[in-house]
C-alpha atoms as a PDB file:
ATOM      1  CA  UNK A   1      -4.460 102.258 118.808  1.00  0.00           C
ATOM      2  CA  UNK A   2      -2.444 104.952 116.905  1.00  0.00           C
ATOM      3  CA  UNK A   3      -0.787 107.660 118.879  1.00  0.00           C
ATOM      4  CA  UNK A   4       0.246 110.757 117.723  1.00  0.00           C
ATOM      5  CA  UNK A   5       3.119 112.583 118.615  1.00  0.00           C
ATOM      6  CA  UNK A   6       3.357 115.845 120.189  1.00  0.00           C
ATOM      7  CA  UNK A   7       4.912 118.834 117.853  1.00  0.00           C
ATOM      8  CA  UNK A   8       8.194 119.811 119.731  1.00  0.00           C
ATOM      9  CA  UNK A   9       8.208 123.542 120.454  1.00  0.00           C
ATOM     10  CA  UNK A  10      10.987 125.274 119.237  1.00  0.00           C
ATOM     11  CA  UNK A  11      12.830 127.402 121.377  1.00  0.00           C
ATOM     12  CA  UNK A  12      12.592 131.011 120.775  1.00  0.00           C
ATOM     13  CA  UNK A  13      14.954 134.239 121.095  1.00  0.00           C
ATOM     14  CA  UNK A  14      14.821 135.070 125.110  1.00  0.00           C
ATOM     15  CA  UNK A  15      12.054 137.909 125.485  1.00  0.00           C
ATOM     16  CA  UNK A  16      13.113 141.008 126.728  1.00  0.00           C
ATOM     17  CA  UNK A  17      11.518 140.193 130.119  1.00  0.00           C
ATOM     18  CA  UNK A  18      12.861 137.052 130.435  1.00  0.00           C
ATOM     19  CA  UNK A  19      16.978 138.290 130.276  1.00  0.00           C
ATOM     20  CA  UNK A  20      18.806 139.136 133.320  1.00  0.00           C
ATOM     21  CA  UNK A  21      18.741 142.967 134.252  1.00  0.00           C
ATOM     22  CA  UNK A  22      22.420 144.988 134.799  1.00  0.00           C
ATOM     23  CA  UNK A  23      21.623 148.086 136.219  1.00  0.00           C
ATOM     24  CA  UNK A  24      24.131 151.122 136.725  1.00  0.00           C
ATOM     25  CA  UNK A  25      22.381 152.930 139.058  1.00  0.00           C
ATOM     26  CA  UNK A  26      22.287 157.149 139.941  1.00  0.00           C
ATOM     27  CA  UNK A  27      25.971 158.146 141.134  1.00  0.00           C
ATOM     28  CA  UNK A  28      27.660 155.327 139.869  1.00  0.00           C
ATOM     29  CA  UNK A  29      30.553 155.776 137.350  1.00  0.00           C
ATOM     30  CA  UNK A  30      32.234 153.035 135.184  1.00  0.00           C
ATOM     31  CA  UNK A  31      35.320 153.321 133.079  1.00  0.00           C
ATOM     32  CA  UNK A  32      35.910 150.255 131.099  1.00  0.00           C
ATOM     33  CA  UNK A  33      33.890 148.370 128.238  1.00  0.00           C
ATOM     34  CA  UNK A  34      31.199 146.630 129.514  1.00  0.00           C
ATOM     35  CA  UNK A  35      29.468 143.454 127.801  1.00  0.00           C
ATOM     36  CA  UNK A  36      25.827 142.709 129.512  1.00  0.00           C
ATOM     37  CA  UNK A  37      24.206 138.981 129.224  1.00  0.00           C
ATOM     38  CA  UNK A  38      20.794 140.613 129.027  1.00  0.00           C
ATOM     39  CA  UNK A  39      19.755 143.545 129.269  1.00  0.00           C
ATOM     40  CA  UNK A  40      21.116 147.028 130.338  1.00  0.00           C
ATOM     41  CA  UNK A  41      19.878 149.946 132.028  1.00  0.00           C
ATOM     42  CA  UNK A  42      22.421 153.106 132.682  1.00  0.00           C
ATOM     43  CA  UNK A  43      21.201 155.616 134.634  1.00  0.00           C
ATOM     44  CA  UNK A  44      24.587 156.644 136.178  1.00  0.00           C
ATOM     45  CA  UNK A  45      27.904 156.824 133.659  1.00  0.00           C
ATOM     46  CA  UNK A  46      29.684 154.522 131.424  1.00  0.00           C
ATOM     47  CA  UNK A  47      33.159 155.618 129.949  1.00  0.00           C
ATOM     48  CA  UNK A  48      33.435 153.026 128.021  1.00  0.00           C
ATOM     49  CA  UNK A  49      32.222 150.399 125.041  1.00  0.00           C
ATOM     50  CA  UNK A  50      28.944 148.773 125.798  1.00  0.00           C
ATOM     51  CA  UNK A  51      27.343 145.773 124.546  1.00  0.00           C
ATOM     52  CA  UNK A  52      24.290 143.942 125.107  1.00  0.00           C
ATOM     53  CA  UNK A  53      23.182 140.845 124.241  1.00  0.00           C
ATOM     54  CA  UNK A  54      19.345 142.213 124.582  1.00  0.00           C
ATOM     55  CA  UNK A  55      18.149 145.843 125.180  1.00  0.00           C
ATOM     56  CA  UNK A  56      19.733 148.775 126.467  1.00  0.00           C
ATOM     57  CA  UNK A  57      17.942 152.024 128.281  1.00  0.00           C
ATOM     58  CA  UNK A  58      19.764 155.029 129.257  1.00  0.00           C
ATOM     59  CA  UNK A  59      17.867 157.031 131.153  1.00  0.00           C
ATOM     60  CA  UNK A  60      17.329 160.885 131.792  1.00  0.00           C
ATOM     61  CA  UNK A  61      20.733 161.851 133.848  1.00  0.00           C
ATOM     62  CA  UNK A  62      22.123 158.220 132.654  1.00  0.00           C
ATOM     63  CA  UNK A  63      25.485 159.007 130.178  1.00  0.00           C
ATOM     64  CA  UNK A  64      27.856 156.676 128.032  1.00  0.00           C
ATOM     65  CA  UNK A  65      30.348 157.714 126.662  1.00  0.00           C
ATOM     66  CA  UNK A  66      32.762 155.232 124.361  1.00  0.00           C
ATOM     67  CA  UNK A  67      33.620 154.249 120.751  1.00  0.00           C
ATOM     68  CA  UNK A  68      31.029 151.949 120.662  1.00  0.00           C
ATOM     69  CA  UNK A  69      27.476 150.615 121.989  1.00  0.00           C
ATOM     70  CA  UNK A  70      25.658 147.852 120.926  1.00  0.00           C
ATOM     71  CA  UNK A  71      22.484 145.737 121.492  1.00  0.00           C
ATOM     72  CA  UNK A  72      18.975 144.624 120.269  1.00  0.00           C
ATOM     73  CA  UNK A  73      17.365 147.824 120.763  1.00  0.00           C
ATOM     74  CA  UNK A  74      18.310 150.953 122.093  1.00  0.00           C
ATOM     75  CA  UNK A  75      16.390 153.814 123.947  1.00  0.00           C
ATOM     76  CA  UNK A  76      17.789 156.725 125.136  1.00  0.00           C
ATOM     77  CA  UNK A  77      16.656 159.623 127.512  1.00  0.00           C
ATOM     78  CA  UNK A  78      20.267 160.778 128.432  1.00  0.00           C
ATOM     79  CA  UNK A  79      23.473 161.237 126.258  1.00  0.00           C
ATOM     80  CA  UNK A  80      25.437 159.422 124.212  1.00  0.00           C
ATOM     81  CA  UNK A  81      28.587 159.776 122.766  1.00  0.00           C
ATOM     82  CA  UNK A  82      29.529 157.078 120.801  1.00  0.00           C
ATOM     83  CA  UNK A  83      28.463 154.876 117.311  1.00  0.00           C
ATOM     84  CA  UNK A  84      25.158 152.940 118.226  1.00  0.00           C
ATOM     85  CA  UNK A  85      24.410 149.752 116.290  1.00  0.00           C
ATOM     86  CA  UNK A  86      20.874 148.303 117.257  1.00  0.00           C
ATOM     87  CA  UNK A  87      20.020 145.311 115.636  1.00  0.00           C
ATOM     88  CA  UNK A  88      16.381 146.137 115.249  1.00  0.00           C
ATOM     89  CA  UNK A  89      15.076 149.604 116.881  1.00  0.00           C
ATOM     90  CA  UNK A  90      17.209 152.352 118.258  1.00  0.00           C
ATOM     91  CA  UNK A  91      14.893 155.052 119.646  1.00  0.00           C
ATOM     92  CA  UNK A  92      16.126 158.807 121.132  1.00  0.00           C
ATOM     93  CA  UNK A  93      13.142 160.232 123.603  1.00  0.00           C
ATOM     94  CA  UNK A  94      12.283 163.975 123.562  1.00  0.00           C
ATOM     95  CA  UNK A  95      15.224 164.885 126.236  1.00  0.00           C
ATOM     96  CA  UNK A  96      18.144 162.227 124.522  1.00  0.00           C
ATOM     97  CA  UNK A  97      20.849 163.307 123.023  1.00  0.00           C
ATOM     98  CA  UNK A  98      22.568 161.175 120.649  1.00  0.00           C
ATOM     99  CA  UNK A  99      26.710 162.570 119.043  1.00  0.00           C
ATOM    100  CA  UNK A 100      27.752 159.680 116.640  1.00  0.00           C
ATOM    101  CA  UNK A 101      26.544 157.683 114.217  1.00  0.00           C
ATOM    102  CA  UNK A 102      23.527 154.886 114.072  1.00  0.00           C
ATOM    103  CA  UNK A 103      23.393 152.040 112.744  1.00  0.00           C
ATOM    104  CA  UNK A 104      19.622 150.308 112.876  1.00  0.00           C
ATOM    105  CA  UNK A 105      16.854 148.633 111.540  1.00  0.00           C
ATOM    106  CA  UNK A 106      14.446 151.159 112.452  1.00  0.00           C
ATOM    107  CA  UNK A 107      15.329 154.884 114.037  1.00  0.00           C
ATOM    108  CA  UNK A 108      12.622 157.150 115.686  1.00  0.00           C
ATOM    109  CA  UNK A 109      13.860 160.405 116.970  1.00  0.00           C
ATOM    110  CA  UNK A 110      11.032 162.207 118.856  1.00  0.00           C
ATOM    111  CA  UNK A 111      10.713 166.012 118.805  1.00  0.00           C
ATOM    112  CA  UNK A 112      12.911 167.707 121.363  1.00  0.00           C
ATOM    113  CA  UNK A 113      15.525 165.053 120.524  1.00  0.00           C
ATOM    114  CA  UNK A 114      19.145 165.852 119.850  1.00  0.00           C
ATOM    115  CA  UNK A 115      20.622 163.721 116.962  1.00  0.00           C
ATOM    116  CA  UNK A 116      24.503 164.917 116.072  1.00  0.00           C
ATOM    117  CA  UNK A 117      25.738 162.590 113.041  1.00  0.00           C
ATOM    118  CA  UNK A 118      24.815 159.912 110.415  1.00  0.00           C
ATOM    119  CA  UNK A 119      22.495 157.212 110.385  1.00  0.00           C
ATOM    120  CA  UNK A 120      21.865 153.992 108.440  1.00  0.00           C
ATOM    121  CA  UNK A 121      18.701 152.454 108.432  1.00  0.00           C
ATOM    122  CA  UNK A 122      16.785 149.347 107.379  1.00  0.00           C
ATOM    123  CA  UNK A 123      18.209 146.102 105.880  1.00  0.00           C
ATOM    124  CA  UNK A 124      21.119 146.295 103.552  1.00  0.00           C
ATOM    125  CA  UNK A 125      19.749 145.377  99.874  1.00  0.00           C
ATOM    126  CA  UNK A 126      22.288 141.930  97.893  1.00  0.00           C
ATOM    127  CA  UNK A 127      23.314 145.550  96.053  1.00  0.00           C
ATOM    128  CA  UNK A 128      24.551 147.492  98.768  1.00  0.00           C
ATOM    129  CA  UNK A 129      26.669 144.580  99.791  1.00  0.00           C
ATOM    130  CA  UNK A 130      27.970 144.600  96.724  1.00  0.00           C
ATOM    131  CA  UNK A 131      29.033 147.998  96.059  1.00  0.00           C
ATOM    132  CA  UNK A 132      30.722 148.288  99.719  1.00  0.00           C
ATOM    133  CA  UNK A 133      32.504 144.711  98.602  1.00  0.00           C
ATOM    134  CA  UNK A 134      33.285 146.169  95.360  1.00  0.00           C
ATOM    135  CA  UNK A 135      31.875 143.240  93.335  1.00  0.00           C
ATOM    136  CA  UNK A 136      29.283 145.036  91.815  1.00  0.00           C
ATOM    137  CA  UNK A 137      28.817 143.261  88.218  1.00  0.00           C
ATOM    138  CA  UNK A 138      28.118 145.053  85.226  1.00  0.00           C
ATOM    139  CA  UNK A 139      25.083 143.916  83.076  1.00  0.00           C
ATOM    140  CA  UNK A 140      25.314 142.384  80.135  1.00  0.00           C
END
């Protein structure tokens, strides 16, 4: 009798749901960086870097204020004051403000929004790389 074996699932990138939670509730202030396992919901204040290994939410009345903030994906329904670099999505909601510069994948800035400062979006192009590196080649 021949037996096959069993393909051996691969382990995937933790789901969203599946990462711990840090919460900063209503009325709580923090001053100091701040680097979350999971994911990260502010609705009280940060003054200070964030960074999260999955997704972070501030929400309306939630504020963070830093140099920088980090994660998978960002929404925001509060303020910001900082440079925001979302490895895939960063999205402001109608009542978010955002003051700095973003750094994403993908931005969506509904109407309403506040966005104060420069963005950069989508995957960097071999080109791109190369001009920032300064070993762009000329043709031949």
């Amino acid at each position: 009798m021949v037996f096959k074996a069993k393909p051996v699932k691969e382990e995937k990138r933790s789901d969203t749901q599946n990462m711990a939670l840090t919460f900063i509730s209503k009325g709580s202030e923090i001053k100091g960086d701040i680097h979350a396992a999971g994911n990260l919901r502010v609705d009280g204040i940060v003054r200070g870097n964030v960074h999260a290994e999955g997704d972070i939410e501030v929400s309306p009345g939630g504020v963070i204020e830093g140099k920088d903030v980090k994660a998978r994906n960002i929404v925001i329904h509060g303020l910001v004051k900082a440079t925001l670099t979302a490895e895939e999505q960063l999205r402001i909601h109608s009542q978010g403000e955002v003051l700095g510069d973003v750094i994403a994948q993908a931005l969506d800035i509904e109407s309403g929004a506040r966005f104060v400062g420069h963005s950069n979006t989508g995957k960097p192009s071999a080109d791109i790389f190369a001009i920032e590196n300064n070993t762009l080649m000329k043709e031949k």
